[in-house]
PDB file of N, CA and C in Angstrom:
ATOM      1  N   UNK A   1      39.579  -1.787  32.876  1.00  0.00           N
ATOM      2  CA  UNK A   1      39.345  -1.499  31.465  1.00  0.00           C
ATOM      3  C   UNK A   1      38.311  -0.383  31.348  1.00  0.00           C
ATOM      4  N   UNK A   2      38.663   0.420  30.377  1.00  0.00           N
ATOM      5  CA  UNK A   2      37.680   1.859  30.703  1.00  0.00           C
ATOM      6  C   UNK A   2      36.268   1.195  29.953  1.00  0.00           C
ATOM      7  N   UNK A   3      35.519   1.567  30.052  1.00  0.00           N
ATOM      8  CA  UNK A   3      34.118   2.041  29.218  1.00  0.00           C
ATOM      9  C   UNK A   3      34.007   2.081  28.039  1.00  0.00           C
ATOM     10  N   UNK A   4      33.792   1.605  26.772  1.00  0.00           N
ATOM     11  CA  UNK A   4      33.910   1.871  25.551  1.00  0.00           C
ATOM     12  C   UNK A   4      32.690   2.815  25.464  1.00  0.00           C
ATOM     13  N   UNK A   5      31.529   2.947  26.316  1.00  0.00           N
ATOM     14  CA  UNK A   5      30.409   3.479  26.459  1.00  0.00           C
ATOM     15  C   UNK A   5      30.090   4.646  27.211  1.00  0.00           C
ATOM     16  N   UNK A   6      31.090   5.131  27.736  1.00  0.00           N
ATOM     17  CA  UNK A   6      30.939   6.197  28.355  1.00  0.00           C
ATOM     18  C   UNK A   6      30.092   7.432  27.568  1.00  0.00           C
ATOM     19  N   UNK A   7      29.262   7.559  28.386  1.00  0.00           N
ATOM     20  CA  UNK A   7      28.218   8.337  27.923  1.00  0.00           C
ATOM     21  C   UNK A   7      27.801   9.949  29.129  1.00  0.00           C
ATOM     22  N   UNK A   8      29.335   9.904  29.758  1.00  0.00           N
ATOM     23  CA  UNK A   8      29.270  11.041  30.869  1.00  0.00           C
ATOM     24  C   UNK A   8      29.157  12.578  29.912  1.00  0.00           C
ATOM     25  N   UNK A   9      29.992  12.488  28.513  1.00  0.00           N
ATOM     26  CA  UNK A   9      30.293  13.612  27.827  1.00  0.00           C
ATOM     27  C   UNK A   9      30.499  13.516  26.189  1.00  0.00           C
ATOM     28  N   UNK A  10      30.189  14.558  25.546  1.00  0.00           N
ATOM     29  CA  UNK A  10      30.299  14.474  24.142  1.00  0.00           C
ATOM     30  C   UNK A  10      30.290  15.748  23.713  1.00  0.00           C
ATOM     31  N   UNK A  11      30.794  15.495  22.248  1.00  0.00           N
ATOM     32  CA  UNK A  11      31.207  17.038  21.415  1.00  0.00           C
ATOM     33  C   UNK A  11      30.479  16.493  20.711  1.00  0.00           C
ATOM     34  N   UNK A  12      29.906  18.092  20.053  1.00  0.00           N
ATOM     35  CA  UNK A  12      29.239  18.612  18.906  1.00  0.00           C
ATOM     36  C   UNK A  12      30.280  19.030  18.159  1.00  0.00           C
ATOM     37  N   UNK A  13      30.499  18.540  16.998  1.00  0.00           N
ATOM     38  CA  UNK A  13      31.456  19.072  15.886  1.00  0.00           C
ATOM     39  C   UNK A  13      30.888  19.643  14.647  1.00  0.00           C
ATOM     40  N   UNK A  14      31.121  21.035  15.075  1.00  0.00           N
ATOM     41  CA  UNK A  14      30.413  21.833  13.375  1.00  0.00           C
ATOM     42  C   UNK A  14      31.163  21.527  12.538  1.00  0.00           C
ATOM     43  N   UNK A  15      30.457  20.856  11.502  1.00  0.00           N
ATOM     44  CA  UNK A  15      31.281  20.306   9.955  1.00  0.00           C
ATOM     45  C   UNK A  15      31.584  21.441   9.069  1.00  0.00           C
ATOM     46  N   UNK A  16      30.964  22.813   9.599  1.00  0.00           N
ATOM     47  CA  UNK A  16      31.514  23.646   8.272  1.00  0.00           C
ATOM     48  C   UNK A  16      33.135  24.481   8.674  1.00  0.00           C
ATOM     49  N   UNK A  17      32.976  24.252   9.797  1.00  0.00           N
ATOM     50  CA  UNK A  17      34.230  25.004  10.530  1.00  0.00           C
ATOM     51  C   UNK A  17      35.154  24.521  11.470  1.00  0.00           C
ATOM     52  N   UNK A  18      34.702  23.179  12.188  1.00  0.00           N
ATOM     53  CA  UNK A  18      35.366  22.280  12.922  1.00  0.00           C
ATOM     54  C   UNK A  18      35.158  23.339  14.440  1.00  0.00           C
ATOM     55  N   UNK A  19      34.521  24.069  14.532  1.00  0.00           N
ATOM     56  CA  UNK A  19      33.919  24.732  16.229  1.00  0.00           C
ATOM     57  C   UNK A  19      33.580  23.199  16.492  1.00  0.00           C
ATOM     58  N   UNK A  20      34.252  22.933  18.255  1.00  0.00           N
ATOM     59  CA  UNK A  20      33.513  22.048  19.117  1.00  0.00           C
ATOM     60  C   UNK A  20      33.126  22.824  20.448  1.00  0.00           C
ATOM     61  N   UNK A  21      31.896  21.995  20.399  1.00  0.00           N
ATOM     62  CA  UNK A  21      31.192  22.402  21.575  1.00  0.00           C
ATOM     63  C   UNK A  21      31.008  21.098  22.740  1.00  0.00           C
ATOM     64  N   UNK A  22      31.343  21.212  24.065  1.00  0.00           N
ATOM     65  CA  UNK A  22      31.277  19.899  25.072  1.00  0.00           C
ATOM     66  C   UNK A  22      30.829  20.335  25.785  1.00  0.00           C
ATOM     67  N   UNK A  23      29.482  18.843  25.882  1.00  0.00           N
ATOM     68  CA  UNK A  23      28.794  18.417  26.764  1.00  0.00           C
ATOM     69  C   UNK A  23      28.871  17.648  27.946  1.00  0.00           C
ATOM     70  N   UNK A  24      28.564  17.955  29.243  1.00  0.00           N
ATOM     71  CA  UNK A  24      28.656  17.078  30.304  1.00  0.00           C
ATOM     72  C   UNK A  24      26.930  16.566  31.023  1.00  0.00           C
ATOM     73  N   UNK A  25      27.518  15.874  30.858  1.00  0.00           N
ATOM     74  CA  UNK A  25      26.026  14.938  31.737  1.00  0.00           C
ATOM     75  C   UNK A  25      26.206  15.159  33.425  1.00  0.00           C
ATOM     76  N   UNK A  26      24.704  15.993  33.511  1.00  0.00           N
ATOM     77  CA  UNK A  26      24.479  16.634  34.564  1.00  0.00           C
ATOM     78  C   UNK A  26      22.587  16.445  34.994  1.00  0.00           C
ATOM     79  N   UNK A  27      22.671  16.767  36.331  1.00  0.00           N
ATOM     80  CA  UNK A  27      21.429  16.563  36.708  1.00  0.00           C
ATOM     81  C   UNK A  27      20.855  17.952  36.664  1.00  0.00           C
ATOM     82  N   UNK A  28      19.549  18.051  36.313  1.00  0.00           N
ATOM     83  CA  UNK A  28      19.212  18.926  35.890  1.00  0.00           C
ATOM     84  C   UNK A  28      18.122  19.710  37.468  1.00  0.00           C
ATOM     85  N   UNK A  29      17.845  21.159  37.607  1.00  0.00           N
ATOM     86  CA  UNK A  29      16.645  22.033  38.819  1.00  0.00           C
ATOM     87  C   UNK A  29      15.697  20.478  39.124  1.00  0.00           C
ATOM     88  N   UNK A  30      15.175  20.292  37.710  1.00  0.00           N
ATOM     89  CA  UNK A  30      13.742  19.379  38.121  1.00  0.00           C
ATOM     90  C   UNK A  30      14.170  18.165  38.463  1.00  0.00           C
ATOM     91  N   UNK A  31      15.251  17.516  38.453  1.00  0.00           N
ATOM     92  CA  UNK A  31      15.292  16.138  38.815  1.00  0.00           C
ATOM     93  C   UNK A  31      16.078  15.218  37.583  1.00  0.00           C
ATOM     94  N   UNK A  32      15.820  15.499  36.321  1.00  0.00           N
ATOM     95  CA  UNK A  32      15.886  14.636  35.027  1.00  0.00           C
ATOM     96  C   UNK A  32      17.645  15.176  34.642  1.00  0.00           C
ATOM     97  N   UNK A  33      17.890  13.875  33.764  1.00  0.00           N
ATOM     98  CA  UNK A  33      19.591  14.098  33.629  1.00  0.00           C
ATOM     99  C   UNK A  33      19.285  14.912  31.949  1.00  0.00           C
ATOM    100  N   UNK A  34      20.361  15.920  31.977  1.00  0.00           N
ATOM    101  CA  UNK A  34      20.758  16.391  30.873  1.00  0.00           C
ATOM    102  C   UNK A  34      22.079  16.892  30.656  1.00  0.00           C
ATOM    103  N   UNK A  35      22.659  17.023  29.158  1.00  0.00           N
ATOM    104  CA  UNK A  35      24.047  17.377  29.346  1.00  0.00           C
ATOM    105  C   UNK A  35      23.866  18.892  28.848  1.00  0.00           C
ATOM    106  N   UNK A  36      25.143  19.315  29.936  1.00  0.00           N
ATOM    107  CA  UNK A  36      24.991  20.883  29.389  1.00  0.00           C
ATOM    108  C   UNK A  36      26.030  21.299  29.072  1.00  0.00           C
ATOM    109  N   UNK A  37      26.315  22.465  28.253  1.00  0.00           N
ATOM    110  CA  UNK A  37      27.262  22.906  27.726  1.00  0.00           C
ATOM    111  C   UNK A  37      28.202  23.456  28.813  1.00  0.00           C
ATOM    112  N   UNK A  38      29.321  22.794  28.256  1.00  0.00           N
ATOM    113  CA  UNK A  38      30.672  23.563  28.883  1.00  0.00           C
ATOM    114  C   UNK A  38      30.917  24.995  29.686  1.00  0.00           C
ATOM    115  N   UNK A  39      30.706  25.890  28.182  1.00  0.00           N
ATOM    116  CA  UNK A  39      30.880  27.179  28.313  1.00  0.00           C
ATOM    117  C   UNK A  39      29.561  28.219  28.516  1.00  0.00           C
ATOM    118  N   UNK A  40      28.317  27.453  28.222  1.00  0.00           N
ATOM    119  CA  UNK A  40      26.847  28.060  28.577  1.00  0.00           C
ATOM    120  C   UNK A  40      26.078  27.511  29.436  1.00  0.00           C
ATOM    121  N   UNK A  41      24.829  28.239  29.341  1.00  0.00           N
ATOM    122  CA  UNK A  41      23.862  27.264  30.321  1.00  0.00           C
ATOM    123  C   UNK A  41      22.833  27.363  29.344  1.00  0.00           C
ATOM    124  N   UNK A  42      23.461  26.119  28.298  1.00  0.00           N
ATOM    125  CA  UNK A  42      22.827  25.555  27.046  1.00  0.00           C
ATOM    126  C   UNK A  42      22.610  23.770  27.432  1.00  0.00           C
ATOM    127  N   UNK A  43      20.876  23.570  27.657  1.00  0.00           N
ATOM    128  CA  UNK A  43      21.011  22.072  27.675  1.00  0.00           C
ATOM    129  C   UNK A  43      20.361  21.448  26.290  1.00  0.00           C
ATOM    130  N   UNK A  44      21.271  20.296  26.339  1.00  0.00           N
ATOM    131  CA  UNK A  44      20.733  18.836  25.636  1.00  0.00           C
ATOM    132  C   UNK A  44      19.710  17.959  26.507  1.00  0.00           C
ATOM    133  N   UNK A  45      18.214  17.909  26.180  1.00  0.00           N
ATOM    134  CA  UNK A  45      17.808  17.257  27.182  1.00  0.00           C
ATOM    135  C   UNK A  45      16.819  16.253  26.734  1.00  0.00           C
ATOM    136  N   UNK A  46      16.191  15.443  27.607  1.00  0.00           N
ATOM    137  CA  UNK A  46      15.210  14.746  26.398  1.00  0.00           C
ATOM    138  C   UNK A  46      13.602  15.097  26.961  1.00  0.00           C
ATOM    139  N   UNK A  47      12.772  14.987  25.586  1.00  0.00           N
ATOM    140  CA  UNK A  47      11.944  15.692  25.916  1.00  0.00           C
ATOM    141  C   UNK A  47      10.598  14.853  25.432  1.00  0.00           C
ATOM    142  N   UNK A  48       9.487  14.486  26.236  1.00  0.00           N
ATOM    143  CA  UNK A  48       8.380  12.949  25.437  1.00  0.00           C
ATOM    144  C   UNK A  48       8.452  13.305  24.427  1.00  0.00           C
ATOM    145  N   UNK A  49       7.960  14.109  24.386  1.00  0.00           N
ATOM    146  CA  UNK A  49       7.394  14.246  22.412  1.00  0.00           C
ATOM    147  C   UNK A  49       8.610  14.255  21.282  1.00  0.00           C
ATOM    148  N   UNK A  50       9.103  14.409  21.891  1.00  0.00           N
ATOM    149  CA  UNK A  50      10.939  15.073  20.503  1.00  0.00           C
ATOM    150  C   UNK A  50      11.766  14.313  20.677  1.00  0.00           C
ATOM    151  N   UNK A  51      11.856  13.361  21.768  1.00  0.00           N
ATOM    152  CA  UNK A  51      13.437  12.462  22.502  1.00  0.00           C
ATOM    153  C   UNK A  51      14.635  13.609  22.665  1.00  0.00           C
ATOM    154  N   UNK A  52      15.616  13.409  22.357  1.00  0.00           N
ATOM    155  CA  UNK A  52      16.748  14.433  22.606  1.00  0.00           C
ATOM    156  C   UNK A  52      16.994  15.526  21.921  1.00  0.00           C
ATOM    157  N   UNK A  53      16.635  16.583  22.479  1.00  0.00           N
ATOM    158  CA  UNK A  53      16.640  17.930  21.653  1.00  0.00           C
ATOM    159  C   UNK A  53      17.800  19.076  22.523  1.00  0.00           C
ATOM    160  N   UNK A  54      18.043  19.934  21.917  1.00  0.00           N
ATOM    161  CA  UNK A  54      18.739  21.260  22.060  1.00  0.00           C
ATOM    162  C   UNK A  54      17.040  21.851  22.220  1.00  0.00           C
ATOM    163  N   UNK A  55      16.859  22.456  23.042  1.00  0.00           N
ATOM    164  CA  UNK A  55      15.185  23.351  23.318  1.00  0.00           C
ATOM    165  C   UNK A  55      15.581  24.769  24.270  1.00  0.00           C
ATOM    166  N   UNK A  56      14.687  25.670  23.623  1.00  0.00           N
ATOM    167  CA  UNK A  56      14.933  26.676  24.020  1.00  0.00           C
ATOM    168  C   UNK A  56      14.003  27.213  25.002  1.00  0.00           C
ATOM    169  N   UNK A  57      14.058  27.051  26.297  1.00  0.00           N
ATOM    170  CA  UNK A  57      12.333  27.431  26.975  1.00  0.00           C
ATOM    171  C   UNK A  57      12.000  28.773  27.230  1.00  0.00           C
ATOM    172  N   UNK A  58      12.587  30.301  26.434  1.00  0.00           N
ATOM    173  CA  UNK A  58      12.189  30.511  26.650  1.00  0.00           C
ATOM    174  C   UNK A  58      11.082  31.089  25.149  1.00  0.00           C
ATOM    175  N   UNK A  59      11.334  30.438  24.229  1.00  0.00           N
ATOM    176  CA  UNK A  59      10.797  30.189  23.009  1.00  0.00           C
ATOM    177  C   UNK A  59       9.943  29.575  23.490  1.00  0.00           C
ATOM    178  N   UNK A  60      10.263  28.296  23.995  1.00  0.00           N
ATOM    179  CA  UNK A  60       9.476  26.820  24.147  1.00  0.00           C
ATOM    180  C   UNK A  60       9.550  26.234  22.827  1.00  0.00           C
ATOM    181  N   UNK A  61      10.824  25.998  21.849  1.00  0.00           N
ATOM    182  CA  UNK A  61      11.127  26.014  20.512  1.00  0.00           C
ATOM    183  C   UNK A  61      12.146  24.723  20.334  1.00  0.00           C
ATOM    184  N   UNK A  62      12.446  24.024  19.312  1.00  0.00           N
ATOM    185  CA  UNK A  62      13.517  23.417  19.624  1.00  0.00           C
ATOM    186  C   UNK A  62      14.681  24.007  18.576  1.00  0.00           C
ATOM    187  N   UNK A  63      15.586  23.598  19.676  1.00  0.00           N
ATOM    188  CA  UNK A  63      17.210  24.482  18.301  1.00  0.00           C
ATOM    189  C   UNK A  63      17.833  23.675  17.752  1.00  0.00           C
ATOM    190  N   UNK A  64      17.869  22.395  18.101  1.00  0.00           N
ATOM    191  CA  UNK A  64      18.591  21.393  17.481  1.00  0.00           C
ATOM    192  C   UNK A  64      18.507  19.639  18.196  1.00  0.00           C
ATOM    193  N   UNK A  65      18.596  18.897  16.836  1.00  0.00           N
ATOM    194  CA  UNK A  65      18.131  17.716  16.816  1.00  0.00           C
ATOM    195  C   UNK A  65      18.555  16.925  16.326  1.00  0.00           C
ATOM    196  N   UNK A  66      18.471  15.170  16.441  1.00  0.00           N
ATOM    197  CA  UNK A  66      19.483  14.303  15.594  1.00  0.00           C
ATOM    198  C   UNK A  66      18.876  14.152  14.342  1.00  0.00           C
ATOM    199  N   UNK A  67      19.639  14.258  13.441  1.00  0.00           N
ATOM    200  CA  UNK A  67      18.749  14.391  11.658  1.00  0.00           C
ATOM    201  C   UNK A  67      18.602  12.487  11.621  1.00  0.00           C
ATOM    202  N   UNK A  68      18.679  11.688  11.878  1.00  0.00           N
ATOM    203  CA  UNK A  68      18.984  10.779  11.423  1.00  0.00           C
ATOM    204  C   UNK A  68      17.936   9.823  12.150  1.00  0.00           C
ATOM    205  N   UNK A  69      17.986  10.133  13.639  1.00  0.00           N
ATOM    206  CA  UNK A  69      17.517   9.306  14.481  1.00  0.00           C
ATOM    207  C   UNK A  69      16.105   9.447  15.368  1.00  0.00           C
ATOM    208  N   UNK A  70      14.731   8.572  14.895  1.00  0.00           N
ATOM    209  CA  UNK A  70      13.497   9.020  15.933  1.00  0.00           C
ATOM    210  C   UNK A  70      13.360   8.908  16.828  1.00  0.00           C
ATOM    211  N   UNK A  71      12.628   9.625  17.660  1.00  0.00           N
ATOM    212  CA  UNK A  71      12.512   9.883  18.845  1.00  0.00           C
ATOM    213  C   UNK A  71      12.183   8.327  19.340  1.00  0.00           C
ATOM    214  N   UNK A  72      11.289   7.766  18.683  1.00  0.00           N
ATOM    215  CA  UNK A  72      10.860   6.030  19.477  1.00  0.00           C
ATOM    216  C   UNK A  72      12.120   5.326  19.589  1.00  0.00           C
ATOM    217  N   UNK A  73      13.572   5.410  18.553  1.00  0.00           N
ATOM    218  CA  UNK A  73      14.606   4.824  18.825  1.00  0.00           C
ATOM    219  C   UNK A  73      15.991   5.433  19.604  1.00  0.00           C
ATOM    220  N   UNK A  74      15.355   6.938  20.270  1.00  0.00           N
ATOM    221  CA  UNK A  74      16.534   6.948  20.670  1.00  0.00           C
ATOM    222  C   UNK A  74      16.711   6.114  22.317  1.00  0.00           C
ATOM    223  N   UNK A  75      18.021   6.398  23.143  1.00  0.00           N
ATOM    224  CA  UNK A  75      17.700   5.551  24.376  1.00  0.00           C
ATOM    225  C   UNK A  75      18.109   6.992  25.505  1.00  0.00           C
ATOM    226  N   UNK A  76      18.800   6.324  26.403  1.00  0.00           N
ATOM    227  CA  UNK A  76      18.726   7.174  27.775  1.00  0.00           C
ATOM    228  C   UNK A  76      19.813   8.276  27.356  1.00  0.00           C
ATOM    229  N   UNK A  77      20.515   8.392  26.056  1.00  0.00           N
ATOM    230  CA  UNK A  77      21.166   9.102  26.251  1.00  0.00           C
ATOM    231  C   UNK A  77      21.245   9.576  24.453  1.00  0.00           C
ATOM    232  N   UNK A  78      21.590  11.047  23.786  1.00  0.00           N
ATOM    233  CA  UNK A  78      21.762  11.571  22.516  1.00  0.00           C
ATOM    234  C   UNK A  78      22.116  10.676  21.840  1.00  0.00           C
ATOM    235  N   UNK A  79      21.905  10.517  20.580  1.00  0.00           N
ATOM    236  CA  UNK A  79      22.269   9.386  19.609  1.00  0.00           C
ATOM    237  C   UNK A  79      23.834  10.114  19.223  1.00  0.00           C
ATOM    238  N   UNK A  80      24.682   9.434  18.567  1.00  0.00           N
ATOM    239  CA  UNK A  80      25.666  10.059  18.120  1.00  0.00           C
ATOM    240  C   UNK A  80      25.460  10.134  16.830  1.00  0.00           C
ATOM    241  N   UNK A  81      26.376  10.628  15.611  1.00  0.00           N
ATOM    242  CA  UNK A  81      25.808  11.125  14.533  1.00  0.00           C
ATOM    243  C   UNK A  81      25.435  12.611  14.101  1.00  0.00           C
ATOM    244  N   UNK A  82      24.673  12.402  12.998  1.00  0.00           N
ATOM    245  CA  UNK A  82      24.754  13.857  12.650  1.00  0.00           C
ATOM    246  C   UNK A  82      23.389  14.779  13.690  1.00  0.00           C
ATOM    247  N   UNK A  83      23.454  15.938  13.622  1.00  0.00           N
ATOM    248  CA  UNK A  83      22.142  16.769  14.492  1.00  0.00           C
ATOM    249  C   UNK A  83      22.326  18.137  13.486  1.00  0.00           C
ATOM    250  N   UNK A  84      20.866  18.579  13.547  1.00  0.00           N
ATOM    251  CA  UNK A  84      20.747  20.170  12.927  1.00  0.00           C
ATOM    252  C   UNK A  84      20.719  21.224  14.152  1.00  0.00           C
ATOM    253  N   UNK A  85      21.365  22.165  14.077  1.00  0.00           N
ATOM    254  CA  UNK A  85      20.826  23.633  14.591  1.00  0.00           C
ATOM    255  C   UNK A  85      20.078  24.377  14.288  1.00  0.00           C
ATOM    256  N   UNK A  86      19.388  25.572  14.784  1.00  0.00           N
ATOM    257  CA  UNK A  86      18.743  26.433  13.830  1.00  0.00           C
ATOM    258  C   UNK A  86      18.909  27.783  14.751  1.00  0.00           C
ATOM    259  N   UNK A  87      19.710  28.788  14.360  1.00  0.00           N
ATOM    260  CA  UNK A  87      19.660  29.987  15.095  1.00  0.00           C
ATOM    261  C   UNK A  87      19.283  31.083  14.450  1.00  0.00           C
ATOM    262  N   UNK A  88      18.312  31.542  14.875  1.00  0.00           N
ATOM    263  CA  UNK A  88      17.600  32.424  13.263  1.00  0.00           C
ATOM    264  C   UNK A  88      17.388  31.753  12.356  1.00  0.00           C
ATOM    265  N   UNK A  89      18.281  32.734  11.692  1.00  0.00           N
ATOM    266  CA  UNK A  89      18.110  32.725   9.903  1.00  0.00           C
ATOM    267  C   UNK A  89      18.904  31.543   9.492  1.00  0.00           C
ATOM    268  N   UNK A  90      19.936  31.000  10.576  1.00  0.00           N
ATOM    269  CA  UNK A  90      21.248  30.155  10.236  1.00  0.00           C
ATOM    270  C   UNK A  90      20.652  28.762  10.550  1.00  0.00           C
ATOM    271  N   UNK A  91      21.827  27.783   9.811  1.00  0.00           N
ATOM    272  CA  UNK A  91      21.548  26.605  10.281  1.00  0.00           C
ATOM    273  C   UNK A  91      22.818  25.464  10.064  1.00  0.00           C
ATOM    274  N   UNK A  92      23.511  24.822  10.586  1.00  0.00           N
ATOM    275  CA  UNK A  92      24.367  24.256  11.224  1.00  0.00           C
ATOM    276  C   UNK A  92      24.103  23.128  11.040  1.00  0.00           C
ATOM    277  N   UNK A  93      25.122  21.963  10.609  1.00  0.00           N
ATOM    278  CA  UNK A  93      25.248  20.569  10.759  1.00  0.00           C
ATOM    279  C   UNK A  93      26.216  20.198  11.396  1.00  0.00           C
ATOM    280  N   UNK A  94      26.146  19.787  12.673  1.00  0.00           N
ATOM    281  CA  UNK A  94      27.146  18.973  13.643  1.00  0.00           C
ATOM    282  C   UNK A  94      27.321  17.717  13.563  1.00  0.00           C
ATOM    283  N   UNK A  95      28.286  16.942  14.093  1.00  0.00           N
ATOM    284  CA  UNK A  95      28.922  15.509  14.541  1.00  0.00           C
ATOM    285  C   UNK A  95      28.427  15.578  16.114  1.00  0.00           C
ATOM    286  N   UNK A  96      27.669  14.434  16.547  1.00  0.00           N
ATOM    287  CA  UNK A  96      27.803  14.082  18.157  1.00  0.00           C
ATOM    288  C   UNK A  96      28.941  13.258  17.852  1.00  0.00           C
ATOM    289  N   UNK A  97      29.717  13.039  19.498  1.00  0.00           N
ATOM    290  CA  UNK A  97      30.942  12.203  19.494  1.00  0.00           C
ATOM    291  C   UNK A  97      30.665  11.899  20.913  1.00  0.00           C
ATOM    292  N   UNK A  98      30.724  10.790  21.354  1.00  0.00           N
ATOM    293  CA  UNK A  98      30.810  10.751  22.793  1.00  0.00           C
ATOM    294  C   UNK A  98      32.340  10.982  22.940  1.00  0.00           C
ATOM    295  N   UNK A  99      33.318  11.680  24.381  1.00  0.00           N
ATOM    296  CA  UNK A  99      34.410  11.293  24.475  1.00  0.00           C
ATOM    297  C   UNK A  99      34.700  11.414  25.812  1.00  0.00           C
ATOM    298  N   UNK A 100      36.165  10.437  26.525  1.00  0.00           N
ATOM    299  CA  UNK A 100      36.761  10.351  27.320  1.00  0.00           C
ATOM    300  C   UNK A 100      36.873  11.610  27.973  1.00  0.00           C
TER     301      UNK A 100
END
């Protein structure tokens, strides 16, 4: 019986345009698990102070985050639900989805 929990991978679904973006859960240079984008070398990672963020190091900034969910409640892995972007001037509301 598969996993109802599989938490290896997930899409970001932009609600204004239906763009998905997929994530795979990967181990990260330093040791710590994060999922990274498909098509970039864009991570989702978690971070003490923020819990699961989109972070940009070389800003040292964060780009995106779960709107819904605090950092004290999230767990070992992105909450699903809604998250903000921020690229520039722009700003983006996605769907997390875990999927098969």
């Amino acid at each position: 019986m598969a996993d109802p929990q599989n938490r290896e991978r997930f899409e970001l679904r932009r609600q204004s345009d239906a763009l998905v973006y997929v994530f795979v859960r990967r181990a990260r240079p330093d040791g710590t698990v994060g999922y990274q984008r498909q098509d970039q070398d864009l991570w989702i990672e978690h971070r003490p102070d923020w819990g699961w963020v989109a972070w940009d190091p070389e800003s040292g900034s964060c780009t995106g985050r779960p709107w819904n969910v605090l950092p004290a409640d999230q767990g070992d892995h992105p909450p699903e639900g809604d998250w903000v972007s921020r690229k520039g001037a722009k700003s983006y509301v996605y769907r997390l989805v875990y999927v098969s």
